[in-house]
N, C-alpha and C. Protein backbone atom coordinates (compact mmCIF):
# COMPACT_ATOMS: atom_id res chain seq x y z
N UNK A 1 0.82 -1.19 0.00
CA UNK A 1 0.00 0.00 0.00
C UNK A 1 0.86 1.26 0.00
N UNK A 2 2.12 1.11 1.10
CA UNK A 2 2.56 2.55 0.50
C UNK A 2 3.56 3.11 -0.39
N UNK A 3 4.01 1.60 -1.19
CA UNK A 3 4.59 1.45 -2.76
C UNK A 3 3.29 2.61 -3.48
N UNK A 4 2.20 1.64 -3.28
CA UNK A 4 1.09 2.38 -4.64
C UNK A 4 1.12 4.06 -3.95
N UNK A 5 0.82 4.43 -2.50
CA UNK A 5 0.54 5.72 -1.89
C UNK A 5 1.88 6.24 -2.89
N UNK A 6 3.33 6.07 -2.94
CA UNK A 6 3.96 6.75 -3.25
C UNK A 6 4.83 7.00 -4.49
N UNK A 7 3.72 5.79 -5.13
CA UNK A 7 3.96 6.26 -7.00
C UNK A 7 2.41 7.43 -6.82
N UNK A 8 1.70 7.55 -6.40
CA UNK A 8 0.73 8.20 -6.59
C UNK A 8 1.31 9.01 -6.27
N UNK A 9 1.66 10.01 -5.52
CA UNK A 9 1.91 11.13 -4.92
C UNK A 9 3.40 11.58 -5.65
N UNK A 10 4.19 10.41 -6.01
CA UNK A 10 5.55 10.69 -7.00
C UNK A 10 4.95 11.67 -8.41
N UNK A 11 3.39 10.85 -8.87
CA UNK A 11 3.00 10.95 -10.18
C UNK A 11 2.22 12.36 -10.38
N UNK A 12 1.31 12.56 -9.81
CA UNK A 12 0.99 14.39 -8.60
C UNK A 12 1.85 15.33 -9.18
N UNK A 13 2.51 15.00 -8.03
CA UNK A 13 3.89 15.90 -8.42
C UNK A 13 4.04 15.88 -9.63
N UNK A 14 4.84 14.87 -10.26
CA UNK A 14 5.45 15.49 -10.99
C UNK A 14 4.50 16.15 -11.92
N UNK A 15 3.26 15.49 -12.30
CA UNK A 15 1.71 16.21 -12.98
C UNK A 15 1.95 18.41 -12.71
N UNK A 16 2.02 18.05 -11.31
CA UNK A 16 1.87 19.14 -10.98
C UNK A 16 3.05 20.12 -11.51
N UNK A 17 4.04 19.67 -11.68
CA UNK A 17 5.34 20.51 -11.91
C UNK A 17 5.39 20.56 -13.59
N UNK A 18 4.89 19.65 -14.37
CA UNK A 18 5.06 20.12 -15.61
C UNK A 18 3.99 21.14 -16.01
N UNK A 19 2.96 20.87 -15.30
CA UNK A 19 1.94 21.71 -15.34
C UNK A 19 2.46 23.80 -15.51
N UNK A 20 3.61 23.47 -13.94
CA UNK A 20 3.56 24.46 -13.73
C UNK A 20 4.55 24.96 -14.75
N UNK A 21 5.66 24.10 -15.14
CA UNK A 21 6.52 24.51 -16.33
C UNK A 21 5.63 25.22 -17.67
N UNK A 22 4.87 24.40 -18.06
CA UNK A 22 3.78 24.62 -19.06
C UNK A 22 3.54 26.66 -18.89
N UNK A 23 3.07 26.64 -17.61
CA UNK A 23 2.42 27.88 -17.32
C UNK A 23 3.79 28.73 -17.22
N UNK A 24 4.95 28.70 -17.09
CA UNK A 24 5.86 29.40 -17.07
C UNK A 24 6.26 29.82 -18.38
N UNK A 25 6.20 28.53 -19.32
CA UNK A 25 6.85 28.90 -21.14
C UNK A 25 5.94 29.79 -21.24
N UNK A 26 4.32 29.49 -21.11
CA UNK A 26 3.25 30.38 -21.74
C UNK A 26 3.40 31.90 -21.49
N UNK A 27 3.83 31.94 -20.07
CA UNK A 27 4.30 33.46 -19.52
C UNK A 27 5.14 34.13 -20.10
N UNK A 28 6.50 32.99 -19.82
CA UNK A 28 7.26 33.78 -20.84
C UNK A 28 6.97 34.48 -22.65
N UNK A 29 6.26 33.15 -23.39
CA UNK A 29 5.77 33.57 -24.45
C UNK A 29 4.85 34.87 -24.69
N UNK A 30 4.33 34.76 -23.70
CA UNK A 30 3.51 35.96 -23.23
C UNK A 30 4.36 37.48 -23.44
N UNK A 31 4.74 37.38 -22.37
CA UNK A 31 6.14 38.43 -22.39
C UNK A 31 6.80 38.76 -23.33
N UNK A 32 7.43 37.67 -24.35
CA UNK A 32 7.90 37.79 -25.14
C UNK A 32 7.20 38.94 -26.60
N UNK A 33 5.97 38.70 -26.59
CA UNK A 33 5.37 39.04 -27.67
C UNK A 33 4.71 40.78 -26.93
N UNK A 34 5.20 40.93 -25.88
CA UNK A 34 4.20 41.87 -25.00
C UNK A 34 5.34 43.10 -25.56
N UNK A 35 6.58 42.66 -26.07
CA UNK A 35 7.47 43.51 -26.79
C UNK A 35 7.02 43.74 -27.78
N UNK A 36 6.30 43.47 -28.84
CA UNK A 36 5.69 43.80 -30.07
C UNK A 36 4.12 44.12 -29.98
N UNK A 37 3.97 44.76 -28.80
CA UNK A 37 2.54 44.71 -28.48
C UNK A 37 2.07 46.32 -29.37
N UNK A 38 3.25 47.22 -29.55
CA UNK A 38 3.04 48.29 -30.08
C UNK A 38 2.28 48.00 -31.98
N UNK A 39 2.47 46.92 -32.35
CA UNK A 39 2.32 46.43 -33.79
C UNK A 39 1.45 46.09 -34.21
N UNK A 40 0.28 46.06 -33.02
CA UNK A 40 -1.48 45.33 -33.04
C UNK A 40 -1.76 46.26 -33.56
N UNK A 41 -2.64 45.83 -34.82
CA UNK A 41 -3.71 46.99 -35.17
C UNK A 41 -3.28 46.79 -36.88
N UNK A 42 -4.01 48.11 -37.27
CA UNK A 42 -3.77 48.42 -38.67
C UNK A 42 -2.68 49.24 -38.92
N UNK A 43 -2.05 48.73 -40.42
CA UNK A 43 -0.96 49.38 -40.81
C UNK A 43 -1.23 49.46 -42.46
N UNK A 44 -0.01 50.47 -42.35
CA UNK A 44 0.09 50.74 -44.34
C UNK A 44 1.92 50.76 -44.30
N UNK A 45 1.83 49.59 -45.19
CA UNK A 45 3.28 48.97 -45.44
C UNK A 45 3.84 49.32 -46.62
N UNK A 46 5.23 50.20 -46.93
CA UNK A 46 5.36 50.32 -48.53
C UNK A 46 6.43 49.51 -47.93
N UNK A 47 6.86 48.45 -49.24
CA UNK A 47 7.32 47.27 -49.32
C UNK A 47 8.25 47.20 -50.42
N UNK A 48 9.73 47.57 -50.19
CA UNK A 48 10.26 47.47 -51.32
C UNK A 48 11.26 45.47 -51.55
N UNK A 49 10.95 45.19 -52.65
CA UNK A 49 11.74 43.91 -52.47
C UNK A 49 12.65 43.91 -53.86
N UNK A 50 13.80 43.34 -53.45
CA UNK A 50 14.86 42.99 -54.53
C UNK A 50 14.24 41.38 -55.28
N UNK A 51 14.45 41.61 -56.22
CA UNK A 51 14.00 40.38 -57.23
C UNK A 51 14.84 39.93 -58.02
N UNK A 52 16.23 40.49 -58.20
CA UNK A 52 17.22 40.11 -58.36
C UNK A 52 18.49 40.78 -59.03
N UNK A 53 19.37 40.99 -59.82
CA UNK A 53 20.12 42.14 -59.96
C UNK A 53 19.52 42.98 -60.86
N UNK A 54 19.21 44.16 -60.26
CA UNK A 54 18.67 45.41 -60.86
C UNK A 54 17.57 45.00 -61.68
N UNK A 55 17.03 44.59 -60.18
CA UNK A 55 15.59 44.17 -61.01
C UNK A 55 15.08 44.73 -59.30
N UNK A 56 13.88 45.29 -58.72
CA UNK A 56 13.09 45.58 -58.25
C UNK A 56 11.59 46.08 -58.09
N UNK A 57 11.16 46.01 -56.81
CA UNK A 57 9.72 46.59 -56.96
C UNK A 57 9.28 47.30 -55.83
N UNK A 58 8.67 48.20 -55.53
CA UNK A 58 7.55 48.71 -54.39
C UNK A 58 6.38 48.46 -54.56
N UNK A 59 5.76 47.78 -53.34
CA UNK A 59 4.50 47.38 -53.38
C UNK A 59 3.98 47.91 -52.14
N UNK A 60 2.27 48.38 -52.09
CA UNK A 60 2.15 48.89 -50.85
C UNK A 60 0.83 47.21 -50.15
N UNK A 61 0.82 47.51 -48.84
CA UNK A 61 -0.01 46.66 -48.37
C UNK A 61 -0.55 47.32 -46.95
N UNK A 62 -1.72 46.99 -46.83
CA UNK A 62 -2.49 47.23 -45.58
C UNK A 62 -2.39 45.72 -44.86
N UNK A 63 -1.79 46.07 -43.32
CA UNK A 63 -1.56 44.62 -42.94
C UNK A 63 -2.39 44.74 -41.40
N UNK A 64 -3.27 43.85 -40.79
CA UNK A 64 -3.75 44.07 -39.48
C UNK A 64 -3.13 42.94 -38.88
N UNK A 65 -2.54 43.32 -37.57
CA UNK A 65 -1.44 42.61 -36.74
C UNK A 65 -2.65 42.50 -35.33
N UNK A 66 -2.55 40.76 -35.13
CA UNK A 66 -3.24 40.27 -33.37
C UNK A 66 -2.67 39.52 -32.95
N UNK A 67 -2.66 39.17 -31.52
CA UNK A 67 -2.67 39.06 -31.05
C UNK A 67 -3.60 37.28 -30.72
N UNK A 68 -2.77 36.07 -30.97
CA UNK A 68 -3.26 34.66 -31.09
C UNK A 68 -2.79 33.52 -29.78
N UNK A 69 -3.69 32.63 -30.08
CA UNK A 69 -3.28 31.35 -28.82
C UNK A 69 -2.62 31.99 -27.55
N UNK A 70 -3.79 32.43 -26.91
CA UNK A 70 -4.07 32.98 -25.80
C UNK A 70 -2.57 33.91 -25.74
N UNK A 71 -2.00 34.90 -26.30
CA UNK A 71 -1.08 35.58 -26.59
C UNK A 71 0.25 35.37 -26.46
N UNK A 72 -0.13 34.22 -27.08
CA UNK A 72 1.50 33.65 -27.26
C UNK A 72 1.86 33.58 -28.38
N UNK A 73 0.99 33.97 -29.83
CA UNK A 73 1.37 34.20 -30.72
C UNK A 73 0.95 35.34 -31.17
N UNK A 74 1.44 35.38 -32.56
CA UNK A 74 0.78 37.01 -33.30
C UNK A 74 0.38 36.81 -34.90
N UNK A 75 -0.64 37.08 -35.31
CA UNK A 75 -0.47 36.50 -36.69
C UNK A 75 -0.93 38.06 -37.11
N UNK A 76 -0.43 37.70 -38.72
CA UNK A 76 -0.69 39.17 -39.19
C UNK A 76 -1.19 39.02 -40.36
N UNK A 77 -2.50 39.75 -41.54
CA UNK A 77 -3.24 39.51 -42.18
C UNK A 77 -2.82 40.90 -43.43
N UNK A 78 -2.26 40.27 -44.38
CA UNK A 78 -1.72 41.10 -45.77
C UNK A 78 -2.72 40.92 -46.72
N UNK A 79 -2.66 42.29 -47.08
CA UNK A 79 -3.96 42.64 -48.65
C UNK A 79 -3.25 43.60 -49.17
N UNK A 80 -2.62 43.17 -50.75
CA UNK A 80 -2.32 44.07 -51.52
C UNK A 80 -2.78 45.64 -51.63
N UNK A 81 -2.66 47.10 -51.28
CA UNK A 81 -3.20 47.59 -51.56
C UNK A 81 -4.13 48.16 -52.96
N UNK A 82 -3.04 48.17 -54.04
CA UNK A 82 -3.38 48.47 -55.48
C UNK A 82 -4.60 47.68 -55.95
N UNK A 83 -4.72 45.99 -55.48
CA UNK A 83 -5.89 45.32 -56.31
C UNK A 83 -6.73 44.22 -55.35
N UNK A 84 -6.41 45.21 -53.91
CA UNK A 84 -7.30 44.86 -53.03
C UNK A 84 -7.37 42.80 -52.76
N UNK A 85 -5.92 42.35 -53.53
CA UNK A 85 -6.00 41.23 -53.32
C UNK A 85 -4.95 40.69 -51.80
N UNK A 86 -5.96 39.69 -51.35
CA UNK A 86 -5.43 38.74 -50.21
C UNK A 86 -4.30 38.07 -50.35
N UNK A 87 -2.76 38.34 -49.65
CA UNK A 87 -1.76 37.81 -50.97
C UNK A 87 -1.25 36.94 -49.70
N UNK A 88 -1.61 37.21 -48.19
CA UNK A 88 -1.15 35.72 -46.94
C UNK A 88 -1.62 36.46 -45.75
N UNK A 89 -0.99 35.25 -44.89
CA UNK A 89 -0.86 35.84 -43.56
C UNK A 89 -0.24 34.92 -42.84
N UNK A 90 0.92 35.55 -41.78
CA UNK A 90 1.75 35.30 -41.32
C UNK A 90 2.01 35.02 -39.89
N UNK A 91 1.71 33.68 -39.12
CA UNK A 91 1.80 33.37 -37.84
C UNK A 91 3.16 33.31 -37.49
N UNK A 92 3.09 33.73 -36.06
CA UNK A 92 4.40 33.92 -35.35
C UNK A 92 4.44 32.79 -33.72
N UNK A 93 5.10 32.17 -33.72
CA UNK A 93 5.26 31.62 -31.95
C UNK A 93 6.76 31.56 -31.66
N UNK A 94 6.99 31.38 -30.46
CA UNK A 94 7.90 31.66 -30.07
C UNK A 94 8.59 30.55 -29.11
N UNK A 95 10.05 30.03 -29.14
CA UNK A 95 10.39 28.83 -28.45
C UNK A 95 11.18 29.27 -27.39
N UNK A 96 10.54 29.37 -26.06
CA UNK A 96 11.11 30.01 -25.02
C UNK A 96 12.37 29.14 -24.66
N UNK A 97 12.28 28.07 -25.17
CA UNK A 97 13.31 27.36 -24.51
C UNK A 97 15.05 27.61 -25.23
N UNK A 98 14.39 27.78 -26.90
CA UNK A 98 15.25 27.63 -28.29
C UNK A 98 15.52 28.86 -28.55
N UNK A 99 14.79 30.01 -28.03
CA UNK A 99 15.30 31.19 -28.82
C UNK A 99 14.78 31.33 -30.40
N UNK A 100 13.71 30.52 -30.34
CA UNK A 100 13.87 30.48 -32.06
C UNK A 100 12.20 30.76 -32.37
N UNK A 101 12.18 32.27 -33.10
CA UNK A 101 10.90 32.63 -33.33
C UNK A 101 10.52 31.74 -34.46
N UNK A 102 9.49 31.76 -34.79
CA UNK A 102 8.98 30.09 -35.89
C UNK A 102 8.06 31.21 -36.86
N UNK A 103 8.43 31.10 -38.07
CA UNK A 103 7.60 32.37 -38.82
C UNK A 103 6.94 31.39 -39.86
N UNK A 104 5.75 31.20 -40.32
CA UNK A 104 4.80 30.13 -40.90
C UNK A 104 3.81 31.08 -41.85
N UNK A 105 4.07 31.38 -43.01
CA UNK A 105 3.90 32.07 -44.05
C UNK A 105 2.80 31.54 -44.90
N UNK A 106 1.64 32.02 -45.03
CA UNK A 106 0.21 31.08 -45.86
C UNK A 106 0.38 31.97 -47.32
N UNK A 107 1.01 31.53 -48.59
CA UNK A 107 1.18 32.29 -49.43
C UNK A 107 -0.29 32.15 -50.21
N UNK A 108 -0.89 33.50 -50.28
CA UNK A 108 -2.30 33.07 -51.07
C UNK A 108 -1.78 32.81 -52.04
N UNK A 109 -1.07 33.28 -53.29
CA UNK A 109 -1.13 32.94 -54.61
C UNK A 109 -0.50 31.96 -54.52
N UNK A 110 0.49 30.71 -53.78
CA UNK A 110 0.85 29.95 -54.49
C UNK A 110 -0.15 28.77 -53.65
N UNK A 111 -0.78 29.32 -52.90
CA UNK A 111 -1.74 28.51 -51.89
C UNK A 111 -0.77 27.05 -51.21
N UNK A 112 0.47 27.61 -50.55
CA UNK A 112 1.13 27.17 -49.42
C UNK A 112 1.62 27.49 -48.48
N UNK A 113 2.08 26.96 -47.87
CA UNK A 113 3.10 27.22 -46.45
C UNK A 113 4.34 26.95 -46.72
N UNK A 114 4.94 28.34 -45.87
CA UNK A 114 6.44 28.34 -45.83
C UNK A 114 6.43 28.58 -44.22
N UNK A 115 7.76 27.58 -43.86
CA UNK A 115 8.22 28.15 -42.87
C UNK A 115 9.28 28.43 -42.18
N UNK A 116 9.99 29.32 -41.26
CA UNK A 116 11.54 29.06 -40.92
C UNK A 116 11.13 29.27 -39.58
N UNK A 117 12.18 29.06 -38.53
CA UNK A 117 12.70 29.61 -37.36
C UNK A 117 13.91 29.84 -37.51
N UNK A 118 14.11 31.06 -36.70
CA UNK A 118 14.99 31.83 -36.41
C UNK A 118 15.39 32.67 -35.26
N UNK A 119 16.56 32.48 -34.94
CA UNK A 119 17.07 32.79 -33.23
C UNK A 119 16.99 34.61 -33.43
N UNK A 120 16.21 34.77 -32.29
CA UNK A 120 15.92 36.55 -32.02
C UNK A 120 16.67 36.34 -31.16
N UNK A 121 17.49 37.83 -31.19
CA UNK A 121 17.77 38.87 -29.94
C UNK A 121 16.76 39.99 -29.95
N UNK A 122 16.46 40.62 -29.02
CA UNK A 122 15.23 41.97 -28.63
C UNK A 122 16.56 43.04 -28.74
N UNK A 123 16.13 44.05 -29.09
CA UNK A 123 16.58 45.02 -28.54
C UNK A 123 15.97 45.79 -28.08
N UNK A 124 16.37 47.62 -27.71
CA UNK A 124 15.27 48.06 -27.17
C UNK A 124 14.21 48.91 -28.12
N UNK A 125 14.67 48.59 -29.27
CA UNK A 125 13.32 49.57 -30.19
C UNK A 125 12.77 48.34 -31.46
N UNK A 126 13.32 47.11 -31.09
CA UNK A 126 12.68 46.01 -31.73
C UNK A 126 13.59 44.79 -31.41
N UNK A 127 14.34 44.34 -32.74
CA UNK A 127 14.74 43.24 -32.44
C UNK A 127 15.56 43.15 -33.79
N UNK A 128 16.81 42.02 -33.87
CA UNK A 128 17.50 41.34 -35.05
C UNK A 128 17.66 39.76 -34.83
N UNK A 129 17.54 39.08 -35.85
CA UNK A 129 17.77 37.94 -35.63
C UNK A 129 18.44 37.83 -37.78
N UNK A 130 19.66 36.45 -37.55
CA UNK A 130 20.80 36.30 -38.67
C UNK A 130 19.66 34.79 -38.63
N UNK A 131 20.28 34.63 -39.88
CA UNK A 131 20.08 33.24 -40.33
C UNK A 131 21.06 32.63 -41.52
N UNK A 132 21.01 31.59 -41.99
CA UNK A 132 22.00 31.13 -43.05
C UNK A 132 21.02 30.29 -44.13
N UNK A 133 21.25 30.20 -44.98
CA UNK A 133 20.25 28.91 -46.30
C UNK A 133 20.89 29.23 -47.41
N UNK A 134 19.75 28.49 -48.14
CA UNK A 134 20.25 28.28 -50.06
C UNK A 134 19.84 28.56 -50.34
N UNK A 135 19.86 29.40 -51.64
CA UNK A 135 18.50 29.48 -52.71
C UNK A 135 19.64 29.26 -54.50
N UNK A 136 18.61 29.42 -55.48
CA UNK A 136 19.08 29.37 -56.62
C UNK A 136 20.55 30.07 -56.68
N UNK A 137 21.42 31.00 -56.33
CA UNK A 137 22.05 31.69 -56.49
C UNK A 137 23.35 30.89 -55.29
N UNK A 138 23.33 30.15 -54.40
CA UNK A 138 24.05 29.64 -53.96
C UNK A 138 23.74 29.80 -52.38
N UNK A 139 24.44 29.11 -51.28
CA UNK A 139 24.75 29.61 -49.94
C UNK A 139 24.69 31.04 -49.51
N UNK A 140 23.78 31.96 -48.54
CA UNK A 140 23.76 32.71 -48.42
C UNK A 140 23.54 32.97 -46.52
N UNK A 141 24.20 34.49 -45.75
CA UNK A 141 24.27 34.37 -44.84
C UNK A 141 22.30 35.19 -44.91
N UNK A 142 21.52 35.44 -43.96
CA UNK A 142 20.87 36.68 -43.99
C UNK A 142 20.69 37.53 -42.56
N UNK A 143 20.37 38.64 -42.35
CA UNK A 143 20.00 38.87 -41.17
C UNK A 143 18.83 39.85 -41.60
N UNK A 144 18.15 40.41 -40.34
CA UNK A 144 16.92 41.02 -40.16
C UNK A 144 17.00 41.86 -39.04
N UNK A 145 16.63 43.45 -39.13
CA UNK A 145 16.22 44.26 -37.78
C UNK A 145 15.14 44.81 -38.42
N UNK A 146 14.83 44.91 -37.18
CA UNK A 146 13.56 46.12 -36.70
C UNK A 146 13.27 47.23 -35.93
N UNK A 147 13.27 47.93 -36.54
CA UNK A 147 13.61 49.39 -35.67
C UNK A 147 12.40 50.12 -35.22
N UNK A 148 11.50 50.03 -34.41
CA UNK A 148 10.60 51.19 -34.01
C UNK A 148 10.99 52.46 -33.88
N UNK A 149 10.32 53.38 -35.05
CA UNK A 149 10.83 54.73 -34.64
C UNK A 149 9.78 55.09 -34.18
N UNK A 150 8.10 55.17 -33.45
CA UNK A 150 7.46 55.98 -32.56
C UNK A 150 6.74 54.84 -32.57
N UNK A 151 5.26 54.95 -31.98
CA UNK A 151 4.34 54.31 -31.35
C UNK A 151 3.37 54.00 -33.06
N UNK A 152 3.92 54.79 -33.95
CA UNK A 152 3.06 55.07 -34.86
C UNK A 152 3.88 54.71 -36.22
N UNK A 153 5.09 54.17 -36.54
CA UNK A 153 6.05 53.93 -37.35
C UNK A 153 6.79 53.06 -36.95
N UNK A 154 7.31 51.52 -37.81
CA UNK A 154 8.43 50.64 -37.73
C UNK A 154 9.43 50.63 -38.98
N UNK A 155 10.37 50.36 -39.27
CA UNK A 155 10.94 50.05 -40.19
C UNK A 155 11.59 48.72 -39.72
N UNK A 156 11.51 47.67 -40.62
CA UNK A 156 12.51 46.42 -41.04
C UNK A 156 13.07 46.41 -42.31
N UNK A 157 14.42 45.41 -42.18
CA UNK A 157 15.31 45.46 -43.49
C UNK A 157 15.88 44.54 -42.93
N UNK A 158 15.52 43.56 -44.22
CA UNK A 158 16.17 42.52 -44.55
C UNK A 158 17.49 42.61 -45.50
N UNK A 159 18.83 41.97 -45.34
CA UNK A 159 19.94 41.94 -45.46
C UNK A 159 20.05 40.41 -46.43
N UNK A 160 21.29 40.73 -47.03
CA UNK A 160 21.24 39.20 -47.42
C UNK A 160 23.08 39.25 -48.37
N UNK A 161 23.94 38.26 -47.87
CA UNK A 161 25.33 38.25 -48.54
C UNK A 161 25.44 36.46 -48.86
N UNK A 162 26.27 36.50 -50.05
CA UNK A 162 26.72 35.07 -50.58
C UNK A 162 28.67 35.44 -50.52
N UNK A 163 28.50 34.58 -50.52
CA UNK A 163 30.13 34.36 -50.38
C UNK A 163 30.80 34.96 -51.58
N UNK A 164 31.47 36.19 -51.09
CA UNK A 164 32.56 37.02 -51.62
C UNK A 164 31.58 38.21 -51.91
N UNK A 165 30.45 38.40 -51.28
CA UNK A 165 29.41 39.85 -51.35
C UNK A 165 29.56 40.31 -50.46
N UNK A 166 29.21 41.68 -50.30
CA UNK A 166 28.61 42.53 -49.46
C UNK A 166 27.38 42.27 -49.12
N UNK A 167 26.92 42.59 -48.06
CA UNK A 167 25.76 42.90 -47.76
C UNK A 167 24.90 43.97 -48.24
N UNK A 168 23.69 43.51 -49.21
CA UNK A 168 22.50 44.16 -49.80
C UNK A 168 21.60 43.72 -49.36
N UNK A 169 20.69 44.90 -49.50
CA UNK A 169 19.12 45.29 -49.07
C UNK A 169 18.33 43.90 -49.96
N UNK A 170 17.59 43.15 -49.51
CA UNK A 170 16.62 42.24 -50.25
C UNK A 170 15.08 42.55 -50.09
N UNK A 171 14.94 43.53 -48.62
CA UNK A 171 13.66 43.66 -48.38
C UNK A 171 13.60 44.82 -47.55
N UNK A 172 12.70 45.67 -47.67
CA UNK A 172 12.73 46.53 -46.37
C UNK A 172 11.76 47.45 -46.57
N UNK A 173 10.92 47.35 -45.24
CA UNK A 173 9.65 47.96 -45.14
C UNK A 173 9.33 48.83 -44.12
N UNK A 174 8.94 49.96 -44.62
CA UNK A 174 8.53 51.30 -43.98
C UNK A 174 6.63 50.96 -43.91
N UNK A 175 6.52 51.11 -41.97
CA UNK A 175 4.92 50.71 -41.90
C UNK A 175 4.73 51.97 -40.78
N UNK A 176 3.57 52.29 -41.50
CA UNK A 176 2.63 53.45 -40.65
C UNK A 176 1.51 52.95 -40.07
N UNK A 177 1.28 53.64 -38.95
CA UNK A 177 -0.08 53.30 -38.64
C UNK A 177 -1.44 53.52 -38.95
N UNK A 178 -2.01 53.27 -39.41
CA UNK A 178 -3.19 53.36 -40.08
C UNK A 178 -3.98 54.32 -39.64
């Protein structure tokens, strides 16, 4: 009897302690995103992207940013401005343990999912996080910041070098608040 009393009370516990771990990641996740809490809402995004050498475009988009899974994530909802078309939307979570924000991309026009994670640092007016991959053009390093300049304006810029480059602009977006 107090074999069984003390797998029961072993099993409790430990019930009880992952439980409470559980409620600690969520906090933290919580927290985590409580840094981008300035980004909820509506925006107007001009969007410039590199498409490849001296080839580019500006595109504008209205994007509404919330607040998901009990606020531990953030997803954000893109509509072309010019032809009023639905072109994705973009969920965010966060691996308190990994450091590694998880970005999960619903492309309307090609009607899939993309996704990466990638290790953030915060700073104090946003955040950067580097990454490394392939594409057609070979091995490439990339990184990403985000700069809040008021309560009412962000800028990001995406970076991107291959071996024996400099670092060039691939993406970078100026967003107002709506």
């Amino acid at each position: 009897m107090r074999v069984i009393l003390a797998i029961l009370i072993v099993s409790l516990s430990g019930a009880a302690f992952a439980q409470d771990e559980a409620i600690d990641r969520h906090q933290a996740s919580r927290a985590f995103f409580d840094h981008f809490a300035f980004q909820e809402g509506q925006w107007q995004l001009e969007n410039f992207i590199m498409r490849g050498p001296n080839d580019s475009t500006t595109l504008e988009f209205t994007v509404t940013v919330e607040r998901v899974f009990d606020g531990t994530g953030r997803q954000s909802h893109w509509v072309q401005n010019d032809t009023g078309e639905w072109i994705g939307d973009i969920i965010n979570t966060y691996d308190v343990e990994t450091n590694l924000l998880s970005v999960r991309f619903f492309d309307a026009r090609a009607n899939r999912w993309v996704e990466s994670a990638q290790e953030i640092t915060l700073t104090e007016t946003g955040f950067e996080l580097q990454f490394s991959g392939e594409d057609q053009h070979g091995p490439f390093d990339s990184r990403t910041r985000m700069e809040r300049i008021s309560d009412d304006h962000y800028r990001q810029t995406i970076e991107r070098r291959y071996p024996g480059t400099d670092w060039f602009v691939t993406d970078r977006v100026d967003a107002t608040r709506d």
